[in-house]
Protein backbone atom coordinates (compact mmCIF):
# COMPACT_ATOMS: atom_id res chain seq x y z
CA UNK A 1 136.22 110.37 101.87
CA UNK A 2 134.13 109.69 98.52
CA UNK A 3 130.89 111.83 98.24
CA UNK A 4 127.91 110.06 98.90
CA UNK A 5 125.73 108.95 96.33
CA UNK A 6 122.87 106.38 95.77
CA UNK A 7 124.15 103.20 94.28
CA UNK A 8 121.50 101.27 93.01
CA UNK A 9 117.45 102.04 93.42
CA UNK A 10 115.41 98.62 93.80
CA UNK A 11 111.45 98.32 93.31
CA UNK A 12 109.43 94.90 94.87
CA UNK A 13 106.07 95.19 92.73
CA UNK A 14 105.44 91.98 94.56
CA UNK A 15 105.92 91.36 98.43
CA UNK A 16 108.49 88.77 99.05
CA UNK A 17 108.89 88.47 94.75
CA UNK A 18 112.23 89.41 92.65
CA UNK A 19 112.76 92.92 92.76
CA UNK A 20 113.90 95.34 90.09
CA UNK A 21 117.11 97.02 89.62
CA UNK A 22 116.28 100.98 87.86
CA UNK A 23 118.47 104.00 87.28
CA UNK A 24 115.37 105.89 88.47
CA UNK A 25 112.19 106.26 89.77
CA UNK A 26 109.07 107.85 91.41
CA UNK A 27 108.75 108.83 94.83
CA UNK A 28 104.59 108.64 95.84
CA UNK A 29 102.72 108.59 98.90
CA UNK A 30 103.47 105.40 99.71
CA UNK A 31 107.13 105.67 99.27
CA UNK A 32 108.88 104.08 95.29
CA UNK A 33 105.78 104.08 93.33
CA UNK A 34 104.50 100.32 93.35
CA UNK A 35 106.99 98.88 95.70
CA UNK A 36 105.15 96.13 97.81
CA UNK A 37 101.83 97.10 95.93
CA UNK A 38 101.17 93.64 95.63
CA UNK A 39 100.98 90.98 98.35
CA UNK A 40 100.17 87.20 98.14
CA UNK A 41 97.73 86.01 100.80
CA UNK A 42 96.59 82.42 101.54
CA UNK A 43 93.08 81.14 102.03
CA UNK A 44 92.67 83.25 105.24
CA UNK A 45 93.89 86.57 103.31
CA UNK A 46 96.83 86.43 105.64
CA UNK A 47 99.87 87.18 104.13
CA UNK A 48 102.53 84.94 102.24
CA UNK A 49 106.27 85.70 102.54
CA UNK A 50 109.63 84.09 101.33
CA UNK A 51 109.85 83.03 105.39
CA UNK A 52 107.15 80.28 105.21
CA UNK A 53 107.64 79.92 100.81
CA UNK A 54 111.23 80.63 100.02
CA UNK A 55 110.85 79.49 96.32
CA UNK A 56 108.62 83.19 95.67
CA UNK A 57 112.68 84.36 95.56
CA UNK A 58 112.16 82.63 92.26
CA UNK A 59 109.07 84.85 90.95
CA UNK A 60 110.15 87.44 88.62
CA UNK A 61 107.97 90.64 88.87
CA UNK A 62 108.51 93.19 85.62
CA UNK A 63 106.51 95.55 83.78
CA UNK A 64 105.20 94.89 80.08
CA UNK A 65 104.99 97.06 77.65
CA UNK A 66 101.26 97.86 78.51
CA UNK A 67 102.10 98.92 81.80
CA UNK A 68 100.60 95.86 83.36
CA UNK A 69 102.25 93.84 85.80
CA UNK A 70 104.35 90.29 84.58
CA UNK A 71 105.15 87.68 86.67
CA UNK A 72 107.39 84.34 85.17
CA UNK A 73 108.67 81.89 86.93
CA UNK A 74 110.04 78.11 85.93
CA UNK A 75 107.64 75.96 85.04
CA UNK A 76 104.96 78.27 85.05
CA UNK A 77 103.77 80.73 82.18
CA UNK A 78 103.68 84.49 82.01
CA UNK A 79 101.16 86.11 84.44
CA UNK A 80 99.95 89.16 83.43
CA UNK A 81 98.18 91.38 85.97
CA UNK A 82 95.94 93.96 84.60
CA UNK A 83 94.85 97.52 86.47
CA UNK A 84 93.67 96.25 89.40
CA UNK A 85 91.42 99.04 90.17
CA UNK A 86 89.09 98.98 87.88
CA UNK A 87 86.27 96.84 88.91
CA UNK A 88 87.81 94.31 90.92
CA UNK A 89 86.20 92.88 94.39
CA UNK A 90 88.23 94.17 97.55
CA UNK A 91 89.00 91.81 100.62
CA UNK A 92 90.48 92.51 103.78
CA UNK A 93 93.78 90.93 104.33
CA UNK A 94 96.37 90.70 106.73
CA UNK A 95 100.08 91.90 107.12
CA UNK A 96 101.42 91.40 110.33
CA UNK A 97 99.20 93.29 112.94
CA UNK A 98 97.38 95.26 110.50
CA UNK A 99 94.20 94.63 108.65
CA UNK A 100 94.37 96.28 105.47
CA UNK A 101 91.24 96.52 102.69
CA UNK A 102 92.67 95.70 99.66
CA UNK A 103 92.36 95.14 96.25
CA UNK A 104 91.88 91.34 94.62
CA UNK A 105 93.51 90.87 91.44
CA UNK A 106 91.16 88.44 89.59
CA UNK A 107 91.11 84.63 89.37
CA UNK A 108 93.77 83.73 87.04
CA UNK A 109 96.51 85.75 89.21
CA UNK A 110 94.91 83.69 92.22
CA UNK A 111 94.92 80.27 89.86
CA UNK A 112 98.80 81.25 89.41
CA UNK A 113 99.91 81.88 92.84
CA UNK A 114 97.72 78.50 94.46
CA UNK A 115 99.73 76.92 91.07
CA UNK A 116 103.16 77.81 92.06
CA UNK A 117 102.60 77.73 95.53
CA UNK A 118 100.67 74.55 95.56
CA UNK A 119 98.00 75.52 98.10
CA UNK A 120 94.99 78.56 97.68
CA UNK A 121 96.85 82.27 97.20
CA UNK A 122 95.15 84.88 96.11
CA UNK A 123 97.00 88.42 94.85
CA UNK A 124 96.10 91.39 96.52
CA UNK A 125 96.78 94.81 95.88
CA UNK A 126 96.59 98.44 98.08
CA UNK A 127 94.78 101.19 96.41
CA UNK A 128 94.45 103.69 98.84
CA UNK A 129 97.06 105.57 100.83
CA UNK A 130 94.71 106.11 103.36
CA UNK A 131 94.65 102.12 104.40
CA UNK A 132 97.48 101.61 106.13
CA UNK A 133 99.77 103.51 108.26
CA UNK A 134 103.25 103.21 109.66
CA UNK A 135 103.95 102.53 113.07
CA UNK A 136 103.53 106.01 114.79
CA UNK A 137 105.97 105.25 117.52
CA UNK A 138 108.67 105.74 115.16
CA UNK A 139 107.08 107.40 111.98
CA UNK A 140 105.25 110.89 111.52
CA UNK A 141 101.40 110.02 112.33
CA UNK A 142 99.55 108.76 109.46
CA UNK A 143 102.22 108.14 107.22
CA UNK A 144 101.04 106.17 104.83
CA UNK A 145 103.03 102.59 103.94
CA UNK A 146 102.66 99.84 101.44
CA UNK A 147 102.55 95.81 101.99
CA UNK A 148 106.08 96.18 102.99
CA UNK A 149 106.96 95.08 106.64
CA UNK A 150 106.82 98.41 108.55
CA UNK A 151 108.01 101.50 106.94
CA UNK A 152 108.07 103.27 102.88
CA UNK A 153 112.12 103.09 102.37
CA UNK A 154 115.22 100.13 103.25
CA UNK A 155 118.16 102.22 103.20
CA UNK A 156 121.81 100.83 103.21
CA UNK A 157 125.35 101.03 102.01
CA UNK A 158 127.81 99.63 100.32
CA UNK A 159 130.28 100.04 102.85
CA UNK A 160 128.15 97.76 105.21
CA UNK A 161 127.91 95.10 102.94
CA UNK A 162 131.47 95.02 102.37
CA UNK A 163 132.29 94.98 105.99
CA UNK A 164 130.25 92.29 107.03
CA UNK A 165 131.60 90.41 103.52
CA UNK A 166 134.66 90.61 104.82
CA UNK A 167 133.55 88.84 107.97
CA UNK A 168 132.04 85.83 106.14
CA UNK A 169 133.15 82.39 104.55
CA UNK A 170 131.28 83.34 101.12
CA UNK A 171 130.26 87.03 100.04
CA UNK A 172 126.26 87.91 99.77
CA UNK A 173 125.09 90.23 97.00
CA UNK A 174 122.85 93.19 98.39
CA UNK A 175 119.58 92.03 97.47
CA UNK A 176 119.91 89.21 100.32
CA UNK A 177 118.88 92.58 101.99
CA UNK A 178 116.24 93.71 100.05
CA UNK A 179 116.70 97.27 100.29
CA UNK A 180 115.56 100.15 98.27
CA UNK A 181 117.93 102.50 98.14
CA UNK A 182 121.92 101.90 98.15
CA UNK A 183 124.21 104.71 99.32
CA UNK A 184 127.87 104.70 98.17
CA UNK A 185 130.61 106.50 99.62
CA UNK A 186 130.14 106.03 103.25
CA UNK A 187 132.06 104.81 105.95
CA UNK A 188 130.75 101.39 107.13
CA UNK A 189 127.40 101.65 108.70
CA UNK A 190 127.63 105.51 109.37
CA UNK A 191 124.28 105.32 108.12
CA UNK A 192 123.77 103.63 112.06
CA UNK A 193 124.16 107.63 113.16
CA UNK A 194 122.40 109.43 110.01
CA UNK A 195 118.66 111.15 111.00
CA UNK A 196 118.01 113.11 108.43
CA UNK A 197 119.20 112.79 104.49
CA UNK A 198 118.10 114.54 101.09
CA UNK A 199 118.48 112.80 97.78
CA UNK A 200 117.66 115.04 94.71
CA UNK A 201 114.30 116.66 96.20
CA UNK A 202 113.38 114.25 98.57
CA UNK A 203 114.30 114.66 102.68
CA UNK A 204 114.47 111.12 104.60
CA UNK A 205 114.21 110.84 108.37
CA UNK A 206 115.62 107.28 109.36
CA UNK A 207 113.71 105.97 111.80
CA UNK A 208 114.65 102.84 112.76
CA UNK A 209 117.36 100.62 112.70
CA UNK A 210 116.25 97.42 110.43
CA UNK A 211 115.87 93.94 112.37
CA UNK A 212 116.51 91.16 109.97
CA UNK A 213 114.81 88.22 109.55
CA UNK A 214 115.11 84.53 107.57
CA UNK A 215 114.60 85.75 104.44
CA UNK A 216 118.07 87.45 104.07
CA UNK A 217 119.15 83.31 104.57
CA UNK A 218 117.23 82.71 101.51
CA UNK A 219 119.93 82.54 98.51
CA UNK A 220 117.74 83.96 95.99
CA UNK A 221 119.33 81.86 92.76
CA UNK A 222 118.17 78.45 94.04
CA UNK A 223 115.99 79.07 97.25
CA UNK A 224 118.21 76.99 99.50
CA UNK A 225 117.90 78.33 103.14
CA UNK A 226 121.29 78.72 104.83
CA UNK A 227 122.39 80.03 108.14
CA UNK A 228 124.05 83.48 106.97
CA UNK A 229 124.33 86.31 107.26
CA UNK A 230 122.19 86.26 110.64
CA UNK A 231 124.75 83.98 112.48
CA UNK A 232 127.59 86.27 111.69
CA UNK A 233 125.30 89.44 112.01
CA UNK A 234 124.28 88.36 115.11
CA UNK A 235 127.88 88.33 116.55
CA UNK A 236 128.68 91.96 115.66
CA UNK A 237 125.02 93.69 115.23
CA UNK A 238 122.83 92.62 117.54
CA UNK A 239 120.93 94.16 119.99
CA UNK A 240 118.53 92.59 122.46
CA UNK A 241 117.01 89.63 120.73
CA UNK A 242 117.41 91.26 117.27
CA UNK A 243 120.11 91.45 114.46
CA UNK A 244 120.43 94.94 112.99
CA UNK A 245 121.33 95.93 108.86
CA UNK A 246 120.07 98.89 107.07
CA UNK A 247 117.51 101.54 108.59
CA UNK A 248 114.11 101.82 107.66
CA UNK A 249 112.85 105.47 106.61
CA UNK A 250 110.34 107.66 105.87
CA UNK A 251 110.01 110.29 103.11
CA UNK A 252 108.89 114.06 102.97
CA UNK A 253 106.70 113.78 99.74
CA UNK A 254 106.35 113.04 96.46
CA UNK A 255 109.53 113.58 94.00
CA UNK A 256 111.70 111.37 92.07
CA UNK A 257 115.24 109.67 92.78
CA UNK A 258 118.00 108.64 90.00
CA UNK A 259 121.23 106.50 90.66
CA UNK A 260 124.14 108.25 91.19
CA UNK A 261 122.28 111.43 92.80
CA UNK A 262 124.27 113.11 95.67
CA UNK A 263 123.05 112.13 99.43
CA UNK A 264 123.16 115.27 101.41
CA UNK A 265 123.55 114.20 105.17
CA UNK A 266 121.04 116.70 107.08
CA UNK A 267 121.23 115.78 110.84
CA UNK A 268 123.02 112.63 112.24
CA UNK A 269 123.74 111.82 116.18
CA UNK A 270 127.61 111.61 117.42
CA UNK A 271 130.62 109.37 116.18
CA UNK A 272 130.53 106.90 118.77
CA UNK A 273 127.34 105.02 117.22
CA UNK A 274 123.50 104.92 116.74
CA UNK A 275 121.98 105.66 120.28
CA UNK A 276 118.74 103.99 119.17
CA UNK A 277 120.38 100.84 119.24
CA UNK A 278 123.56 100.86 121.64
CA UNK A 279 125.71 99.80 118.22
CA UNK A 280 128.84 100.98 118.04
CA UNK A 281 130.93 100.80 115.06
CA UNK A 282 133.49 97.66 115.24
């Protein structure tokens, strides 16, 4: 068996936006440093997502050589998002069940967004680690956690991917997944049965198993919504009403994480799969 190591590292400035490949990164309170700082909200400050707009798949989130955030897409010119810190009015929004005080990045970022979108948007970003938490049936209390959906870190594999590519009519790239870390080396989803992991200086508990959603239909070259990889997820990975890939984690502190780093397994259940789901491997 091949030592495991992380793949690829992948940062979402933006909820829901392009994400960005790095060889390394980070590791703050609220998990990759700006991943899901950012969230697009409509007129009612709730939250926008790829599930209701598919084309922000097409939004290209980057850093400039400021520092400040960029966002391109066709048709549209460069957005550039200063410091939103400094100055700027604060709003609550909301992301799922949570209301969250947060951040509003000016007028022209909002101008953009309604633009591209073609109805009101406003960008929002969180400041504070202190203003939202994770869900403390599964996560150490007051753990602090982003605009993503529910926890700091997507892990996966390689090994996954490949096995469920081998089930399907046409491959799917990993970012169909959105994850932010990718382990190599494993056997295919042994990460189903991992608890505890350490990468470089940072310790990982794993949570909870990852229930996906419609945006993994979204192709994220043209925005056309298909029907996989839920329908053949669904036939070997689900559970309940839900269709499991990846596990969503939680991080010890502050540190940072390079591609290619050793994964040190630290505590992991038995062989005969993930008794927080009833998988079993197939």
């Amino acid at each position: 068996m091949s030592p495991l190591r992380v793949a690829e590292l992948c940062v979402y400035p933006v909820k829901s936006a392009t994400g960005l490949s790095v060889r390394e990164w980070p590791v703050d309170a609220f998990g990759l440093a700006l991943d899901r700082r950012f969230m697009v909200v409509d007129a009612n400050g709730r939250f926008v997502t790829q599930r209701e707009e598919p084309r922000m798949c097409l939004v290209q989130a980057g850093w400039g050589g400021d520092g400040k955030l960029t966002l391109t897409a066709e048709g549209r010119g460069v957005l550039e998002v200063d410091s939103p810190e400094g100055g700027h009015a604060s709003h609550d929004v909301t992301v799922w069940n949570d209301t969250v005080r947060a951040v509003d990045c000016g007028a022209a970022a909002g101008e953009w967004w309604s633009d591209y979108l073609g109805r009101p948007a406003r960008l929002m970003f969180i400041a504070e680690p202190t203003a939202r938490t994770a869900d403390p049936e599964y996560a150490p209390a007051r753990t602090p956690v982003s605009f993503a959906d529910g926890f700091p870190f997507l892990i996966t594999t390689t090994a996954s991917l490949a096995d469920l590519n081998g089930r399907l009519e046409t491959p799917l790239p990993m970012r169909r997944f959105r994850p932010n870390i990718v382990i190599e080396g494993a056997e295919p989803f042994e990460e189903d049965t991992w608890h505890r992991i350490r990468i470089g200086d940072v310790e990982f508990d794993l949570v909870k198993p990852c229930a996906r959603c419609s945006i993994t239909t979204v192709d994220p070259e043209t925005a056309q919504v298909g029907k996989e990889p839920l329908k053949t997820l669904a036939t070997f990975r689900r559970t309940g009403n839900k269709v499991l890939f990846g596990q969503n984690a939680v991080h010890s502190g502050p540190g940072r994480l390079r591609v290619g780093e050793g994964v040190e397994v630290l505590a992991s259940g038995s062989g005969g799969g993930d008794p927080r789901t009833g998988l079993r491997p197939t």
